[in-house]
Protein backbone atom coordinates (compact mmCIF):
# COMPACT_ATOMS: atom_id res chain seq x y z
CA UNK A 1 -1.70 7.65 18.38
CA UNK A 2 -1.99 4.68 20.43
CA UNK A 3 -4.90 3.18 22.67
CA UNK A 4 -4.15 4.31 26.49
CA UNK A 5 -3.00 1.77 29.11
CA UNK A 6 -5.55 -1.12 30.04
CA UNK A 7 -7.91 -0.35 27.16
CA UNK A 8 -8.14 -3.64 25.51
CA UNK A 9 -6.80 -4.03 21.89
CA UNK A 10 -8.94 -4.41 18.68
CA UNK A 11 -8.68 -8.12 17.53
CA UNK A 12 -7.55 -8.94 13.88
CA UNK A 13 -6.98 -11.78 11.69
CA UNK A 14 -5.08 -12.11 8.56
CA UNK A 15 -5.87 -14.47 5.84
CA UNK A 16 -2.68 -15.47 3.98
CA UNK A 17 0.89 -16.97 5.68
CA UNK A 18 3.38 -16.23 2.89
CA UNK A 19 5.66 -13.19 2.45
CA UNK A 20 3.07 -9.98 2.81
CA UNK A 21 1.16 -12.03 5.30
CA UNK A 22 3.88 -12.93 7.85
CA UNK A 23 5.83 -9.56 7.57
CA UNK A 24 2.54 -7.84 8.76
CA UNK A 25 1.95 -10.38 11.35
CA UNK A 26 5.13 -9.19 12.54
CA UNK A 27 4.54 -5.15 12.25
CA UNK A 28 1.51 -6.29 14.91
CA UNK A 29 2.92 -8.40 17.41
CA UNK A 30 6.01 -6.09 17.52
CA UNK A 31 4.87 -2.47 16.74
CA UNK A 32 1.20 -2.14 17.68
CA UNK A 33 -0.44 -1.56 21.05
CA UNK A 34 -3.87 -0.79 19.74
CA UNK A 35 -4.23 -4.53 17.81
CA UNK A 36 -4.35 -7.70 18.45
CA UNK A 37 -3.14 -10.68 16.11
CA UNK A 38 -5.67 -13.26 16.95
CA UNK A 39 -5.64 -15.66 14.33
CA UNK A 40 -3.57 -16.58 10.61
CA UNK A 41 -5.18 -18.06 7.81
CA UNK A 42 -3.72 -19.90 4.93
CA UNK A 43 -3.88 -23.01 2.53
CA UNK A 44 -0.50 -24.50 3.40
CA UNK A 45 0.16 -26.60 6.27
CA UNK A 46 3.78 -25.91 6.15
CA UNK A 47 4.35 -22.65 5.64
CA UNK A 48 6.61 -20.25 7.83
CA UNK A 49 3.89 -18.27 8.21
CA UNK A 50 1.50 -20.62 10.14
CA UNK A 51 4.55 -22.15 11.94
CA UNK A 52 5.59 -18.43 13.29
CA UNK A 53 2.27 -17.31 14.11
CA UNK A 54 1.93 -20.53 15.97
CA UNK A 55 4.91 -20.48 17.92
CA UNK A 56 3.51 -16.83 18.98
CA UNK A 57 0.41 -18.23 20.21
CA UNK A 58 -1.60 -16.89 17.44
CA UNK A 59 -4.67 -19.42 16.45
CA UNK A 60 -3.77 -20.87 13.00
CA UNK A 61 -5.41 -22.94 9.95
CA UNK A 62 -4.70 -24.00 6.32
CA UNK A 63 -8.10 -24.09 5.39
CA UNK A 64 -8.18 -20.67 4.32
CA UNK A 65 -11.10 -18.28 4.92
CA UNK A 66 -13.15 -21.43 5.73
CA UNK A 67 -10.87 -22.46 8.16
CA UNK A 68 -10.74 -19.28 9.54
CA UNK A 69 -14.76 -18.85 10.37
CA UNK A 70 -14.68 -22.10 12.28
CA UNK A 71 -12.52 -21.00 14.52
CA UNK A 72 -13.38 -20.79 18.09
CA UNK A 73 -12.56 -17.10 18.76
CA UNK A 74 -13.77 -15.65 15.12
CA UNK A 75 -16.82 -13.82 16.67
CA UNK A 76 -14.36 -11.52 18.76
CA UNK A 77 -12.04 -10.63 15.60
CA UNK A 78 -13.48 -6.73 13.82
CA UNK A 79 -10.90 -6.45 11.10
CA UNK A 80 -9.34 -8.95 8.84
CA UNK A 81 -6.52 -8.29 6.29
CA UNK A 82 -6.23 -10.15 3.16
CA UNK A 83 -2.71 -10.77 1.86
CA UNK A 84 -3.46 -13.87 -0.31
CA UNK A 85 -4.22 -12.42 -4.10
CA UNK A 86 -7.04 -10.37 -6.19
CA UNK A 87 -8.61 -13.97 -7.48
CA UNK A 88 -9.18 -15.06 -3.92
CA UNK A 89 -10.18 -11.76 -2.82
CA UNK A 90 -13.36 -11.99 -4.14
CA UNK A 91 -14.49 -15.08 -2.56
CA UNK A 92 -12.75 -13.24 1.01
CA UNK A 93 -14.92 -10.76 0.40
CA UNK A 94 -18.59 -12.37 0.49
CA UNK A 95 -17.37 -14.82 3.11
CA UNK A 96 -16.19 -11.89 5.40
CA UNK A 97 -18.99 -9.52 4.96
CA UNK A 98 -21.49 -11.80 5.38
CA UNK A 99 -20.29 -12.48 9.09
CA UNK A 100 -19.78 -8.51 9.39
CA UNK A 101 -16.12 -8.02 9.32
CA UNK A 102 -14.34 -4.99 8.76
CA UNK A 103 -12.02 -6.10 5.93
CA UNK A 104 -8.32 -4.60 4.76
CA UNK A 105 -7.55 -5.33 1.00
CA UNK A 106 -3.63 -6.02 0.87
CA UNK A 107 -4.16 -7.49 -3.07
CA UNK A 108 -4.67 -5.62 -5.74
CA UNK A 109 -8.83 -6.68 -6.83
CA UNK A 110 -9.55 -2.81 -5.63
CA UNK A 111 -13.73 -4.17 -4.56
CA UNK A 112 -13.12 -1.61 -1.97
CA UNK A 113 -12.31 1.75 -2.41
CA UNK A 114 -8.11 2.65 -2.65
CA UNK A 115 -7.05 3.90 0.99
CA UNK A 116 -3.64 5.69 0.65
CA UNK A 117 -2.87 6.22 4.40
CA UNK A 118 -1.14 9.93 3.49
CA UNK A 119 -3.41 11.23 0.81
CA UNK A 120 -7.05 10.07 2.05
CA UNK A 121 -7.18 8.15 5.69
CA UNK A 122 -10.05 9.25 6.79
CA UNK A 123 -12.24 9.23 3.84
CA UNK A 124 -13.27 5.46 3.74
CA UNK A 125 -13.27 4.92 7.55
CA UNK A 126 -16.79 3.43 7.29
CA UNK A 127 -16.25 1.38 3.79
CA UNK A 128 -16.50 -2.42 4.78
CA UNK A 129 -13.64 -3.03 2.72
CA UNK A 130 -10.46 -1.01 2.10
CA UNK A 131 -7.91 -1.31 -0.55
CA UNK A 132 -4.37 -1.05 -0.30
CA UNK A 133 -3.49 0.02 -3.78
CA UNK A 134 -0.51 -1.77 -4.52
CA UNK A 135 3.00 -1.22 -3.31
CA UNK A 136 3.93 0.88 -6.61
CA UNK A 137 0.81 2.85 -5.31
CA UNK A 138 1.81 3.47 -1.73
CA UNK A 139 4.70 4.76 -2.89
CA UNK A 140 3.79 6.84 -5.58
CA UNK A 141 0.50 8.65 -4.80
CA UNK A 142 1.22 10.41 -2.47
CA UNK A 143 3.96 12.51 -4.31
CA UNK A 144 1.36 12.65 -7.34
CA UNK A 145 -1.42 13.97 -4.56
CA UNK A 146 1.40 16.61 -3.29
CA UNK A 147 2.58 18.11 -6.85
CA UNK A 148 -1.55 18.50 -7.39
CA UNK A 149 -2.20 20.21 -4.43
CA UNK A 150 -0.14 22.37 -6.14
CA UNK A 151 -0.76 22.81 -9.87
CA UNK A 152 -3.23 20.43 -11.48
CA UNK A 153 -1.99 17.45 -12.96
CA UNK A 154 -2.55 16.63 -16.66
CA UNK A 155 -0.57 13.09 -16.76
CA UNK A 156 1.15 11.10 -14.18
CA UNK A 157 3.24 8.15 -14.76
CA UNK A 158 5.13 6.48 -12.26
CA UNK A 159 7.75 3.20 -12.51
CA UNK A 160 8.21 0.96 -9.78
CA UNK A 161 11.06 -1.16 -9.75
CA UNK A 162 11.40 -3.98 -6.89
CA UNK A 163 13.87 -6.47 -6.42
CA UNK A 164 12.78 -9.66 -8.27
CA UNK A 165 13.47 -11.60 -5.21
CA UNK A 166 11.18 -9.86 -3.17
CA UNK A 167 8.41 -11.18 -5.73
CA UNK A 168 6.59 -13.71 -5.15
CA UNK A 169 3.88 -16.06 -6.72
CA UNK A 170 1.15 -13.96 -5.52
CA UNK A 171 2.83 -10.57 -7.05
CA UNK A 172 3.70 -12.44 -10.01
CA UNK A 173 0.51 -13.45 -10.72
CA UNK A 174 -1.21 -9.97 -10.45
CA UNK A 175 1.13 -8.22 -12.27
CA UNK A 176 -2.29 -7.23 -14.87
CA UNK A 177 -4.11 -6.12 -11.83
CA UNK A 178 -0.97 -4.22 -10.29
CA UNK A 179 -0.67 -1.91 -13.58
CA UNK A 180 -4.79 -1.39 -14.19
CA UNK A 181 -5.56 -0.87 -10.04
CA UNK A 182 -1.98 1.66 -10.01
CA UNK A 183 -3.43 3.81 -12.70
CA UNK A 184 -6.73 3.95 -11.27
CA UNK A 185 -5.18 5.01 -8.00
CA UNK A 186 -2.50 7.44 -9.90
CA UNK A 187 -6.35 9.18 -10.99
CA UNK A 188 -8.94 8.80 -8.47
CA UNK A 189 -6.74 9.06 -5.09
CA UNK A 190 -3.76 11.34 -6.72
CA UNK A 191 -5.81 13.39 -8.49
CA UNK A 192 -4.05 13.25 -11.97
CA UNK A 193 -6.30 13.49 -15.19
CA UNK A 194 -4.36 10.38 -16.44
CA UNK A 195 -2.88 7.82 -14.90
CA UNK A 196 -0.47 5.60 -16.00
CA UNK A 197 1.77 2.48 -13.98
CA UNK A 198 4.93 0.74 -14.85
CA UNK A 199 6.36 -2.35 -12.97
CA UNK A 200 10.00 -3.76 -13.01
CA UNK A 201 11.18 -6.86 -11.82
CA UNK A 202 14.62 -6.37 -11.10
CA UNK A 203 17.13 -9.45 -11.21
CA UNK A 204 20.13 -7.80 -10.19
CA UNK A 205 22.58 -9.28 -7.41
CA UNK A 206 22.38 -8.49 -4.50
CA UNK A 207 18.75 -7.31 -4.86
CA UNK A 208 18.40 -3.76 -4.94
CA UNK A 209 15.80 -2.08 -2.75
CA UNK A 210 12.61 -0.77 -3.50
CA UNK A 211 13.23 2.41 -6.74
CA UNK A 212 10.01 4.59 -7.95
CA UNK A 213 10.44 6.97 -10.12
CA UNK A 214 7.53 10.02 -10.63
CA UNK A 215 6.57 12.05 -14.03
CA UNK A 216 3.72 14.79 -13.69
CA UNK A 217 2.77 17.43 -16.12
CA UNK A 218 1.15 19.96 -14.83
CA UNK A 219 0.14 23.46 -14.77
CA UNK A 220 2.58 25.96 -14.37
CA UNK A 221 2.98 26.59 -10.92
CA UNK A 222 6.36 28.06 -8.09
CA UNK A 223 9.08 25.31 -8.77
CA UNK A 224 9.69 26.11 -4.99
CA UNK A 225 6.17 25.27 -4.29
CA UNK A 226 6.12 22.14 -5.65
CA UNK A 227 9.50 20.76 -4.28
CA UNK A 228 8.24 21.60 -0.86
CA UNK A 229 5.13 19.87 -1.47
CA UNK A 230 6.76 16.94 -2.00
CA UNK A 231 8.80 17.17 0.22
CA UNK A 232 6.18 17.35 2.82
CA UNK A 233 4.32 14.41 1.76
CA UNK A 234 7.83 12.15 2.35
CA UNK A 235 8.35 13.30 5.17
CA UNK A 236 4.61 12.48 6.67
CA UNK A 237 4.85 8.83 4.63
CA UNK A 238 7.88 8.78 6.85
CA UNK A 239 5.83 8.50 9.56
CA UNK A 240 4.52 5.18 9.16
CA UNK A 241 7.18 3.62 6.69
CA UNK A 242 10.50 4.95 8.16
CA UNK A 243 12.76 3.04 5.44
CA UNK A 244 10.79 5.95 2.69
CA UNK A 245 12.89 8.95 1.09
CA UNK A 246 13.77 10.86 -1.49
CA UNK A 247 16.89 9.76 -3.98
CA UNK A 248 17.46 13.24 -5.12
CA UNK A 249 15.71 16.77 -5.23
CA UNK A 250 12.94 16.74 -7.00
CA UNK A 251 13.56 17.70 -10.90
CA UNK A 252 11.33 20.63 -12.80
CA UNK A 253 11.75 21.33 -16.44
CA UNK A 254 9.75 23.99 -18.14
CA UNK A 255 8.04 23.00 -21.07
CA UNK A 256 6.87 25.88 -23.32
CA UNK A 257 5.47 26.20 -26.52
CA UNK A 258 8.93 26.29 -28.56
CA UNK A 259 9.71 22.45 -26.85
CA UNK A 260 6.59 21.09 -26.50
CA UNK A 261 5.77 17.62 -25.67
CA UNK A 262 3.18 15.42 -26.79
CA UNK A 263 1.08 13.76 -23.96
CA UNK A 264 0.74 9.79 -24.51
CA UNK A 265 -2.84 8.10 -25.77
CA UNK A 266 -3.87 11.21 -27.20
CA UNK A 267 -0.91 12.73 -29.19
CA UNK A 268 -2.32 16.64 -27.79
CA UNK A 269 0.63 19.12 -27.21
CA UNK A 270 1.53 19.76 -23.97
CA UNK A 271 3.22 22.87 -22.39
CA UNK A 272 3.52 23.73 -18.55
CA UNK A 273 6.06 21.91 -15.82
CA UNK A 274 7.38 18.22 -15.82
CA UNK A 275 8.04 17.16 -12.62
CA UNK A 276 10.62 14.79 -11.88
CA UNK A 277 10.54 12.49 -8.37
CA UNK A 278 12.76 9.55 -7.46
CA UNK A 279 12.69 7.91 -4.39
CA UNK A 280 13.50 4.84 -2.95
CA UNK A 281 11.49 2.19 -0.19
CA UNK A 282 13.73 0.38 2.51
CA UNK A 283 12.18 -2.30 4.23
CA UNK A 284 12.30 -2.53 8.20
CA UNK A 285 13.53 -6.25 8.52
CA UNK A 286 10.91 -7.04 10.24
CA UNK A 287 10.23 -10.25 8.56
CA UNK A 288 12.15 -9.91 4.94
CA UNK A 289 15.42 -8.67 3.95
CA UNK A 290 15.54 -4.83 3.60
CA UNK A 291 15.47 -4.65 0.13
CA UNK A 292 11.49 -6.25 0.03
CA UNK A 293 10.59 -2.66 0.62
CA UNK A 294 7.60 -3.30 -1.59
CA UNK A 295 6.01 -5.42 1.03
CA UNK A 296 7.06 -3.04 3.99
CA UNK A 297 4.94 -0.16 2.11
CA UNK A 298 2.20 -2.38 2.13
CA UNK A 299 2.12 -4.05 5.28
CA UNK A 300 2.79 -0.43 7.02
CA UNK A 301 0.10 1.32 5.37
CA UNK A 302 -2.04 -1.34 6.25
CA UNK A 303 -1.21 -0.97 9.55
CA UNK A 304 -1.79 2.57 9.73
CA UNK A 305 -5.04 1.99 8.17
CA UNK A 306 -6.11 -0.28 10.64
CA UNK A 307 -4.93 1.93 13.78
CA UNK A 308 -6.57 4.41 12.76
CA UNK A 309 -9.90 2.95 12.35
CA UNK A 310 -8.91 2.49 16.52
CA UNK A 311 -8.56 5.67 16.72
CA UNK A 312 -11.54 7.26 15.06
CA UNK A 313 -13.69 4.49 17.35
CA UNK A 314 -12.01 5.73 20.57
CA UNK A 315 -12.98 9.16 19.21
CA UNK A 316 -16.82 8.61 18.29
């Protein structure tokens, strides 16, 4: 939902210019009615970021978070996003709190608690800071949250696989944070009793788009339950990342007692349902080729995020 005609828009910032950065400066300017891009931080003079956001009229500096503060309009901006990396995060954090900003986590340091826009929206509304998860995450949990609401679910694993062009220095070098904060996420936000995360840099040419592939065991539950579910949960993550679907139907093996499987870590037998989910994460174009849909997850669930914190304040 979108803020009625005349009411004036919530004022954001973002704090990194590179690939995440400039593709959600982009989602605001062109998609939102209820923000307001009112400034870009970054640390490089001449990045495409800064230039676009300046060419938009967007108030710009490459003196990072620093830079940002001193800025003449920085009283009026309520929500920053960080899109820089987990290291910096930290140091985001206490500067941005400290002047009372509401702050949305696009990296992977998880200070905040993990905000899946599909799974748990509304549950952090009133944390200070909010974390994106990751893309692998975004794309994931919410399937992992659907086959639970289901039949509990003893172990889920998922595998992202993104297009090793649509990687970049600040995804490269979290790729330790990316696995630890997924699994969290696959646990605390999707409900599994064990979590476990997989990344794959692809090199192929041409890049492929965004693949993530889904493996729950769970209690044994109506196969036609569970692929409805899921199917449910795409559509409404449809909602905000359009370029989202399934790659197949969703796969369900029985596993009794005379096949048994072994679960991983602690080697105890396992019988009930595997679940099977593949899907696949088309970015909009609105800043990177389509196949980056690993950033468009991101930068669209932080968007939603960040809308609906509107919302809920129109509503109070």
């Amino acid at each position: 939902m979108m803020t009625e005609e005349n009411t004036p828009r919530v004022k954001t910032a973002i704090i990194g210019s590179g690939n995440i950065g400039t593709d959600l400066m982009m989602k605001i300017v062109t998609l939102s009615s209820s923000l307001e891009l009112a400034a870009m931080a970054g640390i490089d003079p001449a990045s495409d970021g800064l230039a676009r956001a300046a060419s938009l009229g967007v108030a710009t500096t490459a003196e990072g978070v620093e830079g940002l503060v001193a800025l003449p309009g920085f009283s009026e901006i309520e929500v920053v996003f960080d899109a820089t990396s987990a290291g910096a995060h930290k140091h985001h954090d206490d500067v941005l709190r400290a002047h009372g900003k509401r702050i949305i986590d696009l990296t992977p340091a998880a200070i905040g608690p993990y905000v899946v826009p599909s799974v748990n929206i509304d549950a952090h509304m009133h944390a200070p800071n909010m974390n994106m998860v990751t893309c692998g995450g975004q794309a994931t949990i919410p399937v992992v949250a659907a086959i639970g609401s289901v039949a509990p679910v003893r172990y889920g694993e998922i595998v992202a696989s993104i297009a090793s062009k649509s990687a970049g220095p600040g995804t490269r070098a979290n790729i330790d944070e990316f696995t630890e904060t997924t699994s969290r996420a696959i646990e605390t936000v999707g409900g599994a009793q064990t979590g476990k995360a997989i990344i794959i840099l692809n090199p192929a040419e041409p890049p492929l788009i965004m693949r993530d592939t889904v493996h729950c065991l769970c209690a044994d539950a109506d196969p036609k339950a569970l692929a409805d579910a899921v199917a449910a949960k795409v559509a409404e993550v449809q909602s905000y990342v359009p370029g989202y679907r399934l790659k197949q139907d969703v796969q369900i093996e029985r596993i009794g007692s005379n096949n048994p499987i072994y679960l991983p870590e602690t080697d105890e037998e396992f019988t009930g349902l595997k679940v099977s989910v593949f899907l696949e994460v088309e970015g909009a174009g609105h800043y990177l080729p389509p196949y980056a849909g690993n950033l468009d997850i991101m930068t669209s669930a932080a968007l939603r995020t960040a809308e609906r914190l509107v919302e809920l304040r129109e509503h109070a």
